[in-house]
Protein backbone atom coordinates (compact mmCIF):
# COMPACT_ATOMS: atom_id res chain seq x y z
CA UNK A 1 0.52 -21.30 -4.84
CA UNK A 2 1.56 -20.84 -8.20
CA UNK A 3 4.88 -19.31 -9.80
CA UNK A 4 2.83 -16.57 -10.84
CA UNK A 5 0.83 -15.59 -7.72
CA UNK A 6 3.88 -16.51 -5.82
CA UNK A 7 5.89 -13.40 -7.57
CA UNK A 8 3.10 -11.03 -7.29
CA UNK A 9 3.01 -12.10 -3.42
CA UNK A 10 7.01 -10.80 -3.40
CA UNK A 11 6.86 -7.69 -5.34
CA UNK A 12 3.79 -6.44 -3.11
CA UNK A 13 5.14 -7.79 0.15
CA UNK A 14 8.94 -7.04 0.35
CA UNK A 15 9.39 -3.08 -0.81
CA UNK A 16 13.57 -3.47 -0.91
CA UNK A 17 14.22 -6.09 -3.37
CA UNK A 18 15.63 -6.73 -7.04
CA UNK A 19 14.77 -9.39 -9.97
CA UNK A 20 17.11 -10.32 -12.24
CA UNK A 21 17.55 -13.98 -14.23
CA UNK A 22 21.10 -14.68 -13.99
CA UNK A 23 22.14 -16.91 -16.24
CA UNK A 24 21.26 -16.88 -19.46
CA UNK A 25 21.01 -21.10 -20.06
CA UNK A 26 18.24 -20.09 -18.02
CA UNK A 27 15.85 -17.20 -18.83
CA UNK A 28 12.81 -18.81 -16.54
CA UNK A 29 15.36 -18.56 -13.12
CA UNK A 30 14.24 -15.15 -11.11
CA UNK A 31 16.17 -14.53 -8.29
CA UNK A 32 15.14 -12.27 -5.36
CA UNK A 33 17.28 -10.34 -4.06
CA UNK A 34 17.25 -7.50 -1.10
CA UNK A 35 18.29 -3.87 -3.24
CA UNK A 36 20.16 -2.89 -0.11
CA UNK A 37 22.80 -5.99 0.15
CA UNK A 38 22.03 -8.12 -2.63
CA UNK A 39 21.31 -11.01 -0.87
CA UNK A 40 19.77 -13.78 -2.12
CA UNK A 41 16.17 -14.26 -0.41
CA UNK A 42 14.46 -16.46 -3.02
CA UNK A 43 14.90 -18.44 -6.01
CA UNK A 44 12.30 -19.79 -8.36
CA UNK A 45 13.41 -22.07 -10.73
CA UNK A 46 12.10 -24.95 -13.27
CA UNK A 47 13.40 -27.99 -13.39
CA UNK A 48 12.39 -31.84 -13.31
CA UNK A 49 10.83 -34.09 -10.41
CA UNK A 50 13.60 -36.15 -10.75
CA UNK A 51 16.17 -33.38 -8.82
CA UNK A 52 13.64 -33.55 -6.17
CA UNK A 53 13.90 -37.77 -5.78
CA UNK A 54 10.30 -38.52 -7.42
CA UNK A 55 10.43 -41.72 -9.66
CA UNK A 56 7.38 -39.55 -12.03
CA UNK A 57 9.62 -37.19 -14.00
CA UNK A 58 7.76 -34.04 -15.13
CA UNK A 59 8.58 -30.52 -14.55
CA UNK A 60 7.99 -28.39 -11.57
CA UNK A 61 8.19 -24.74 -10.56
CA UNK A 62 10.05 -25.08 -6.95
CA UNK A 63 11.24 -22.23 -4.38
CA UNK A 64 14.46 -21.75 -3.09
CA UNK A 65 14.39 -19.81 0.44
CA UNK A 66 16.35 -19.94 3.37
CA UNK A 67 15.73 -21.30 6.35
CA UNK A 68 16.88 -21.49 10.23
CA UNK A 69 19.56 -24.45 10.10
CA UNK A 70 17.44 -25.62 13.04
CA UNK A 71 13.82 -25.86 10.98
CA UNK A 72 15.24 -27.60 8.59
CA UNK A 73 14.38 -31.03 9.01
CA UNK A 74 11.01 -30.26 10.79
CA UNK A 75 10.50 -28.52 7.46
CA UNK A 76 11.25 -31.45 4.99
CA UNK A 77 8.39 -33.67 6.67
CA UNK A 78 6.30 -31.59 5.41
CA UNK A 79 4.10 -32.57 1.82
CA UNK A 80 6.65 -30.66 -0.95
CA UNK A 81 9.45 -29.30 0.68
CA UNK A 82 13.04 -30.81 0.20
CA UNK A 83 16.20 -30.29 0.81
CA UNK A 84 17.65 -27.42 -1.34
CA UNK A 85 18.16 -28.52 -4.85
CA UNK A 86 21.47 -26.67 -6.00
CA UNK A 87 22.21 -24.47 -2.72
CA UNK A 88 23.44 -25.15 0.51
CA UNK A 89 21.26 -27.83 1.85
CA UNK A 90 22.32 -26.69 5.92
CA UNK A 91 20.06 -23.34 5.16
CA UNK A 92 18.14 -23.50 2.45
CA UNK A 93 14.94 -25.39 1.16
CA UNK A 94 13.05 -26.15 -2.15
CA UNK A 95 9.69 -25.67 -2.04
CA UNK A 96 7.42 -27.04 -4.80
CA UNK A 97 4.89 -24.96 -6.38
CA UNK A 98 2.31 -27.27 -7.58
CA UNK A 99 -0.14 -26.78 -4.76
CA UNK A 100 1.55 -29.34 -2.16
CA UNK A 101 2.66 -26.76 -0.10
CA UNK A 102 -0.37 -24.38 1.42
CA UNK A 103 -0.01 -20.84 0.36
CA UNK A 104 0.47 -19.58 3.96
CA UNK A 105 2.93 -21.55 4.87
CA UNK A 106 5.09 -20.62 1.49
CA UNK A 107 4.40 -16.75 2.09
CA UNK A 108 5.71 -17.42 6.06
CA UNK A 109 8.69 -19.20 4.55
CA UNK A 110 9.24 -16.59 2.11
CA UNK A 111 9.05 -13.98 5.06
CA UNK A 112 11.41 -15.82 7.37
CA UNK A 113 14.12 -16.24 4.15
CA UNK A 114 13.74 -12.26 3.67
CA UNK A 115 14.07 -11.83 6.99
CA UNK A 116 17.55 -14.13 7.63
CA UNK A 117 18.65 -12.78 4.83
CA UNK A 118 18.25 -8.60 5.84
């Protein structure tokens, strides 16, 4: 899945949320956010392989999404998913979006952070 298909997956799929790009160092950050709390659900972000541990330094749209502290690890043997680059690495994951990852399993991850995050 790509960044693109990826946020026309959210704003079709999950009525109560918010966009916004935080920081202004970086204008390609979206966060997702629930309208009702403000929670963080998702994160997309650019940055290099190198965050990520690859030796090949290039850059990558990931996902940031929470997950259940106890899918974690079973998570991170998976092709493209890490531990969180930048959050709390306990409950969240970074997911790359350069087609490592199958699209259903990123939109169940997605739906599981929305949901832990309600």
């Amino acid at each position: 899945m790509i960044r693109e298909d990826l946020e026309t997956y959210i704003h079709n799929q999950f009525e109560d949320t918010t966009t916004n790009t935080p920081w202004t160092r970086f204008p390609h950050y979206k966060v997702y956010r629930h309208q009702s709390n403000h929670k963080w659900f998702a994160l997309v972000m650019n940055i290099t392989t190198d965050k990520l541990g690859w030796s090949n330094i290039r850059p990558i749209d990931v996902l940031n999404i929470k997950c259940e502290p106890t899918m974690i690890g079973a998570f991170r043997k998976e092709p493209g998913i890490y531990a969180a680059y930048h959050m709390n690495k306990a409950n969240w994951l970074t997911v790359s979006l350069d087609g490592s990852v199958p699209t259903e399993r990123i939109k169940m991850l997605l739906d599981m952070s929305y949901r832990l995050t309600k």
